[in-house]
N, C-alpha and C. Protein backbone atom coordinates (compact mmCIF):
# COMPACT_ATOMS: atom_id res chain seq x y z
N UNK A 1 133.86 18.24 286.23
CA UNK A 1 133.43 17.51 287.41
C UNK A 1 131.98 17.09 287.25
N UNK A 2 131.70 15.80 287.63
CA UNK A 2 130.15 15.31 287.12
C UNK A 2 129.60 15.47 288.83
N UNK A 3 128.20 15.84 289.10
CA UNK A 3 127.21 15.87 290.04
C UNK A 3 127.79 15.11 291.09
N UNK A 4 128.19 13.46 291.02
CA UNK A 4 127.92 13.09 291.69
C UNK A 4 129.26 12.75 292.65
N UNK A 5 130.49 13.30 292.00
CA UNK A 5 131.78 13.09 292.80
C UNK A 5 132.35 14.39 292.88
N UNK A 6 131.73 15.69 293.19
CA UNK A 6 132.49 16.82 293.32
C UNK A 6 133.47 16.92 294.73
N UNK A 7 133.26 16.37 295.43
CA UNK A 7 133.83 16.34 296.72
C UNK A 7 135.06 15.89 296.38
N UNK A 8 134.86 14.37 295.84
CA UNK A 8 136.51 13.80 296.13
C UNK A 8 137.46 14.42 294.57
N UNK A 9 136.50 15.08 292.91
CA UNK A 9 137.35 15.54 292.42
C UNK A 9 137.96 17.43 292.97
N UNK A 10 137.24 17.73 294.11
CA UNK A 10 137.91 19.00 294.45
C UNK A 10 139.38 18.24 295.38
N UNK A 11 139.01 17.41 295.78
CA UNK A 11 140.06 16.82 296.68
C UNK A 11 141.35 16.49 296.29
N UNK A 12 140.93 15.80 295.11
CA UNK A 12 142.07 15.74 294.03
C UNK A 12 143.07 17.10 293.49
N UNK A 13 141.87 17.96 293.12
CA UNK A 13 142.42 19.09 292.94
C UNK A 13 143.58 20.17 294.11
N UNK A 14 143.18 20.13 295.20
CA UNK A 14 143.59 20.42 296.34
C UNK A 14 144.93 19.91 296.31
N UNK A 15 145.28 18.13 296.43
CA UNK A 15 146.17 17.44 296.45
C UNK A 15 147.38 17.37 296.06
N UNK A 16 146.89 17.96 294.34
CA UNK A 16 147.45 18.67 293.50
C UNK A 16 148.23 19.75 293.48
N UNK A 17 147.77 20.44 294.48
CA UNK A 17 148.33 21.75 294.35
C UNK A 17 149.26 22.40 295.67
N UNK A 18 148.87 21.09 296.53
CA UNK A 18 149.81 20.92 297.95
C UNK A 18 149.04 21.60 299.43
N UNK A 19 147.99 21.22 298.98
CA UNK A 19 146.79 21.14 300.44
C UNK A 19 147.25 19.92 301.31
N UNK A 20 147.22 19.89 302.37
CA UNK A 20 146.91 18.54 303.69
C UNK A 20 145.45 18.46 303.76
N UNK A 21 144.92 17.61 303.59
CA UNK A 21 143.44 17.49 303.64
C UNK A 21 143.11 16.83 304.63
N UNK A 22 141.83 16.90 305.60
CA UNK A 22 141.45 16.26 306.97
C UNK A 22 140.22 16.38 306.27
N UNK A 23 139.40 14.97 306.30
CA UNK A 23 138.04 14.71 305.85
C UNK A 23 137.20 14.21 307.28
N UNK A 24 136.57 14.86 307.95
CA UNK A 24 135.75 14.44 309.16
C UNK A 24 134.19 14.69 308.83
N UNK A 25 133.70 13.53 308.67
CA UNK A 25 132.40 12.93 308.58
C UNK A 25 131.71 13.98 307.09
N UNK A 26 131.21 14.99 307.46
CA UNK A 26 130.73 15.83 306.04
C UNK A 26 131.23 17.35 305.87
N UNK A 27 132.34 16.82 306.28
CA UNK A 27 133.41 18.61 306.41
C UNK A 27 134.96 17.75 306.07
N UNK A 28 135.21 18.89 305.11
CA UNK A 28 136.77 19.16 304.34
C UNK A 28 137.48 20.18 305.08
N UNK A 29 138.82 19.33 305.91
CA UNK A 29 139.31 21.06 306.05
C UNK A 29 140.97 20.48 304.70
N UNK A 30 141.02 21.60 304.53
CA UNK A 30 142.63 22.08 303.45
C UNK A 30 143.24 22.79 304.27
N UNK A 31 144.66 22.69 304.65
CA UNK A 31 145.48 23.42 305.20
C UNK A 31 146.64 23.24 304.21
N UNK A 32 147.23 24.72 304.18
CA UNK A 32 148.51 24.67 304.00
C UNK A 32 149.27 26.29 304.10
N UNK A 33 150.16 26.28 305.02
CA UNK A 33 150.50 27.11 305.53
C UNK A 33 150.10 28.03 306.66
N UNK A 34 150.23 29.05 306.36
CA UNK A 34 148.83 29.50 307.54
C UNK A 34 147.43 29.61 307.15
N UNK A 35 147.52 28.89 305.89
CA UNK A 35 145.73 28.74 305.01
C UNK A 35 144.80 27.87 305.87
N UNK A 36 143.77 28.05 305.84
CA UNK A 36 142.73 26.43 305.64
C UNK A 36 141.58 27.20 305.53
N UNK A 37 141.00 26.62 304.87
CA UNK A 37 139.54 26.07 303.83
C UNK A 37 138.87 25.06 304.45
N UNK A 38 137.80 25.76 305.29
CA UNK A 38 136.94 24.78 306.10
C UNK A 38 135.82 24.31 305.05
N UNK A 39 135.45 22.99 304.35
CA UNK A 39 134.19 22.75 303.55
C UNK A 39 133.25 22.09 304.35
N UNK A 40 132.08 22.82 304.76
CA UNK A 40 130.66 21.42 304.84
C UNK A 40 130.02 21.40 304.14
N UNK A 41 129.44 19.79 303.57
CA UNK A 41 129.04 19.27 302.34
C UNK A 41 127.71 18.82 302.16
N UNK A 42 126.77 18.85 301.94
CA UNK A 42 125.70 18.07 301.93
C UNK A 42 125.59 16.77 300.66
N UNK A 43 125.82 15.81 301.33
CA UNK A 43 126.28 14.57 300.26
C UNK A 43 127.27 15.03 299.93
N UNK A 44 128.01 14.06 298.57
CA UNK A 44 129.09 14.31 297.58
C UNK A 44 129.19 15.59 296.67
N UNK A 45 127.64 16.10 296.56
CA UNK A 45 127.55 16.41 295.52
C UNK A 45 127.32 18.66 295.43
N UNK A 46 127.16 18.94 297.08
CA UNK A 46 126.47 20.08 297.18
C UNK A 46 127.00 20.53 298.46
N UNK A 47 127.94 21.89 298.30
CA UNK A 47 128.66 22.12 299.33
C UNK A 47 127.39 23.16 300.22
N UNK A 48 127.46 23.18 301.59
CA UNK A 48 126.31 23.78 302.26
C UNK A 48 127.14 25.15 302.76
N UNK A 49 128.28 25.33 302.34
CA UNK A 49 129.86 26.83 302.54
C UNK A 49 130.83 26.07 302.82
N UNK A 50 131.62 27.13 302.74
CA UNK A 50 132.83 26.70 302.68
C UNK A 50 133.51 28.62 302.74
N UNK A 51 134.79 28.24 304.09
CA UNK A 51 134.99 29.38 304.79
C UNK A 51 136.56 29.23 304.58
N UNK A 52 137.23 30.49 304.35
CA UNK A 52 138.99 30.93 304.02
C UNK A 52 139.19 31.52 305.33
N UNK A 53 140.41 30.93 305.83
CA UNK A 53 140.81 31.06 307.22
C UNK A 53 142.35 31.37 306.62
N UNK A 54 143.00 32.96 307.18
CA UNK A 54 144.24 33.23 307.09
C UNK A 54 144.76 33.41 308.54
N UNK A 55 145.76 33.00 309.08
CA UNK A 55 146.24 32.82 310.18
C UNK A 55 145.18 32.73 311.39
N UNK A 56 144.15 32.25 310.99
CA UNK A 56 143.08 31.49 311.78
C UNK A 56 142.34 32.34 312.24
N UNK A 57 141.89 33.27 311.20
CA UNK A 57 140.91 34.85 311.07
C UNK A 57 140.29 34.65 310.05
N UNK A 58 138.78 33.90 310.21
CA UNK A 58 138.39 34.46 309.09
C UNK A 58 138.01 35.57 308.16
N UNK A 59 138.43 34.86 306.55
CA UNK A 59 138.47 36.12 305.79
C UNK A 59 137.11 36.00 304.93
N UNK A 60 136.80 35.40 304.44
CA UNK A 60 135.41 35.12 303.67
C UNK A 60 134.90 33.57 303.89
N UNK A 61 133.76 34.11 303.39
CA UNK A 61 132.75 32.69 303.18
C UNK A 61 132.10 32.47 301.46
N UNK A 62 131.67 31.40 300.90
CA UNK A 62 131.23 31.38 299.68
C UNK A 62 130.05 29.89 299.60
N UNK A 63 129.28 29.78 299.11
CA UNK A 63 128.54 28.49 299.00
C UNK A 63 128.72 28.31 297.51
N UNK A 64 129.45 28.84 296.86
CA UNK A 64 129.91 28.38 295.32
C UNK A 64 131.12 27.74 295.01
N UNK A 65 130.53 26.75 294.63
CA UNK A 65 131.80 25.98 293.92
C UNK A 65 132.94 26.31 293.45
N UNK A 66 132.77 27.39 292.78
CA UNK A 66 133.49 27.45 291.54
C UNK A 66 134.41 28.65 292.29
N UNK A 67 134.02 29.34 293.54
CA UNK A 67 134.78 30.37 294.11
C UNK A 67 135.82 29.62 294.98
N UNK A 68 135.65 28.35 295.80
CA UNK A 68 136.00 27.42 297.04
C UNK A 68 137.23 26.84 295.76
N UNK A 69 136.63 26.39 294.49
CA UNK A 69 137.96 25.82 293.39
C UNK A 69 139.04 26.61 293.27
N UNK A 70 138.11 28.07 293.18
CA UNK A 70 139.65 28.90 292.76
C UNK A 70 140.75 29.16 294.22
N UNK A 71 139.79 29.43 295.13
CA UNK A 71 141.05 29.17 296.42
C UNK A 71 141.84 28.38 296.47
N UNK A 72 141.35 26.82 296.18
CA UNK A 72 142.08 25.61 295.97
C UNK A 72 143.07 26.21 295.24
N UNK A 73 143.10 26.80 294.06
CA UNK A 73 144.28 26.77 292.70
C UNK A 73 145.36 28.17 293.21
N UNK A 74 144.92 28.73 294.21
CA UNK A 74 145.88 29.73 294.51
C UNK A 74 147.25 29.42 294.87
């Protein structure tokens, strides 16, 4: 993933893997099932957290990329 499109290639990724995605203004939510993955973003390029919601309890928070990807791939 290059700097300046991490947003829409996590999106892709998500898509991929059978997320519903809702993009409102500089927040990602992913749902699927009783999942969702709330993202707010600063620009394209720099997520400001991003929070794992199981039956609408949150369970963690992370401001790393690379932790918010692997939820995606679960």
């Amino acid at each position: 993933m290059t700097t300046t499109d991490e947003r829409h290639e996590l999106g892709q990724v998500a898509e991929s893997v059978g997320w519903l995605h809702r993009d409102v203004d500089r927040v990602d939510v992913y749902q699927r099932g009783t999942q969702r993955i709330r993202v707010v973003w600063q620009g394209a390029d720099k997520i400001s957290g991003a929070t794992l919601y199981h039956d609408d309890i949150m369970t963690t928070y992370t401001r790393d990329l690379a932790t918010l990807t692997g939820w995606l791939k679960r």
